[in-house]
Protein backbone atom coordinates (compact mmCIF):
# COMPACT_ATOMS: atom_id res chain seq x y z
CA UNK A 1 -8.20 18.94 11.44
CA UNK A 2 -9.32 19.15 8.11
CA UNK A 3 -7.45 17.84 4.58
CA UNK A 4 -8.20 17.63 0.81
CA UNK A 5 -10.47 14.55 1.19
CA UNK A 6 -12.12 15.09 4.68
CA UNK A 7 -11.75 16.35 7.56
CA UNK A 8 -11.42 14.57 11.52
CA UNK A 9 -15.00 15.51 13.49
CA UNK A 10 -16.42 14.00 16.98
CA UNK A 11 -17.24 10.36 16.82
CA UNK A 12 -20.56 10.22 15.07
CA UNK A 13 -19.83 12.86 12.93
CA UNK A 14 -19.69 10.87 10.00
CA UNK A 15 -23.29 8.77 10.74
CA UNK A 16 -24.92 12.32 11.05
CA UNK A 17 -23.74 13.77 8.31
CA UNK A 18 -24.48 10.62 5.93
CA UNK A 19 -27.89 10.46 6.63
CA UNK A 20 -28.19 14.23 6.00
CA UNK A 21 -26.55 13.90 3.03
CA UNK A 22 -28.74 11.08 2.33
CA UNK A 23 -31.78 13.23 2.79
CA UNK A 24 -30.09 16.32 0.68
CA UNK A 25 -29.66 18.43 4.06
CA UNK A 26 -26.71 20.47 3.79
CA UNK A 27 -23.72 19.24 5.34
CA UNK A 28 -20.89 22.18 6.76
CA UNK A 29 -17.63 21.66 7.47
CA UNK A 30 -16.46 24.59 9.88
CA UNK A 31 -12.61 24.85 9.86
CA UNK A 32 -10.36 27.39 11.93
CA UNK A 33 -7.07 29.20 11.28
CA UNK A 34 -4.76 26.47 10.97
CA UNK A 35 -6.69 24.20 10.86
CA UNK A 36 -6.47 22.61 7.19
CA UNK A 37 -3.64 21.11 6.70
CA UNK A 38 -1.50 20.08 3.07
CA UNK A 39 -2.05 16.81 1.61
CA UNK A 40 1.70 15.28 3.39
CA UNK A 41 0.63 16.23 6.99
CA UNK A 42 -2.78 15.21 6.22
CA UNK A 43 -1.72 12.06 4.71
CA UNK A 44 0.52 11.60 7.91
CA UNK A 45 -1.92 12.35 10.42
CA UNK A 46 -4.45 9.73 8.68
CA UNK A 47 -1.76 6.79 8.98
CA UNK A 48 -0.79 7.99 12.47
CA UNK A 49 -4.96 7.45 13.29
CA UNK A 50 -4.79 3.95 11.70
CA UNK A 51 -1.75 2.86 12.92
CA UNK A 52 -3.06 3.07 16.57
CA UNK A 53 -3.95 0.55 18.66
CA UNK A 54 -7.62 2.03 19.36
CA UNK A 55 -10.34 0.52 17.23
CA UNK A 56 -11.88 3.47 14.72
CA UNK A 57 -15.03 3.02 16.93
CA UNK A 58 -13.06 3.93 20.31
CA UNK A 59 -11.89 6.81 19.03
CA UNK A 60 -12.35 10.53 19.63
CA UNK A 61 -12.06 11.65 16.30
CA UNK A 62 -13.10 10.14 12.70
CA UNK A 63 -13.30 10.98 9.65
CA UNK A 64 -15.81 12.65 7.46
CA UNK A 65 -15.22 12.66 3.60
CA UNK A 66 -15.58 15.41 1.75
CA UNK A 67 -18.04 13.55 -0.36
CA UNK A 68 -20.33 14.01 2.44
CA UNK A 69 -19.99 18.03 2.76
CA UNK A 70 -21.36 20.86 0.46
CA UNK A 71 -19.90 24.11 1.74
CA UNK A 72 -16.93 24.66 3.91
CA UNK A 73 -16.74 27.76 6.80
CA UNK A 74 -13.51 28.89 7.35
CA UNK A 75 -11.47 32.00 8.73
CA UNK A 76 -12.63 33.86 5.58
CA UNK A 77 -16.20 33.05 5.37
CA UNK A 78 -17.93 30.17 3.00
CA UNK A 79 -16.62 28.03 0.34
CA UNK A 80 -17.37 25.49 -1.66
CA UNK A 81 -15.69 22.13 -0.09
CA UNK A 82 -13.15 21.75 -2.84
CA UNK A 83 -12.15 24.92 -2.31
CA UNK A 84 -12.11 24.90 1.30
CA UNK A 85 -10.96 22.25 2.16
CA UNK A 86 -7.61 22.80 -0.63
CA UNK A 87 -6.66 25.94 0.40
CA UNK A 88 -4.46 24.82 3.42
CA UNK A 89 -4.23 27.05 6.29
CA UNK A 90 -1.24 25.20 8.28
CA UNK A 91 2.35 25.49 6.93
CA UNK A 92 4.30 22.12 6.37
CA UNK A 93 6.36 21.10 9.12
CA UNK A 94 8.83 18.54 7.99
CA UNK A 95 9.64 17.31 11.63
CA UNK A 96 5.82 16.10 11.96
CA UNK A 97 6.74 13.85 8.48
CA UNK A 98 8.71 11.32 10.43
CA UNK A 99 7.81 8.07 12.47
CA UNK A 100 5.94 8.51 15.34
CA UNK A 101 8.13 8.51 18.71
CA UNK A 102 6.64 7.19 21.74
C-alpha cells in the first residue's frame, strides 16, 4: 500500500532505501492498480499498524517515507513521487473508516 507520505514495503525496506538515499542512489517506489490509497484510508491503515500489539520491528510491513523516494512506477508508467504517490488509485470505502473489529 502506498499513501501521500509513504508507502508500506518488506521489513528492511526503509534501512535500504536510507542508505541509498544517503549515497544519492535512486530510490523507486513501484505501486499497482489499487494500490495507492486517499489520505483517510491511508491515515486509517497507519493507526490500524500502530495500534497493534506487534512491535514495528516484528512486523511484515513498514513504512518508507516519501522523503526517501525520487520517482514512483505505477500502472501508467513513471512519476515523480509527489505525483505518484497523490494520485490515488483505490476508491474510498467508508466501511474501512471505522474501528477495527476483531
Amino acid at each position: 500500500a502506498a499513501g501521500p507520505d509513504g508507502i508500506l514495503a518488506a521489513l528492511g525496506s526503509h534501512a535500504a532505501a536510507a542508505v541509498a538515499a544517503s549515497r544519492e542512489v535512486p530510490v523507486w517506489a513501484v505501486t499497482g492498480t489499487a494500490r495507492v490509497l486517499p489520505a483517510q484510508l491511508w491515515a486509517a491503515l497507519l493507526q490500524r499498524l500502530d495500534a497493534g500489539q506487534t512491535e514495528p520491528w516484528d512486523r511484515p510491513v513498514e513504512l518508507v517515507p516519501a522523503a526517501l523516494l525520487t520517482s514512483v512506477v505505477g500502472p501508467d508508467g513513471v512519476a515523480s513521487v509527489v505525483e505518484g504517490l497523490g494520485q490515488t488509485t483505490c476508491p474510498v470505502a467508508p466501511e474501512l473508516l471505522g474501528p477495527a473489529r476483531g
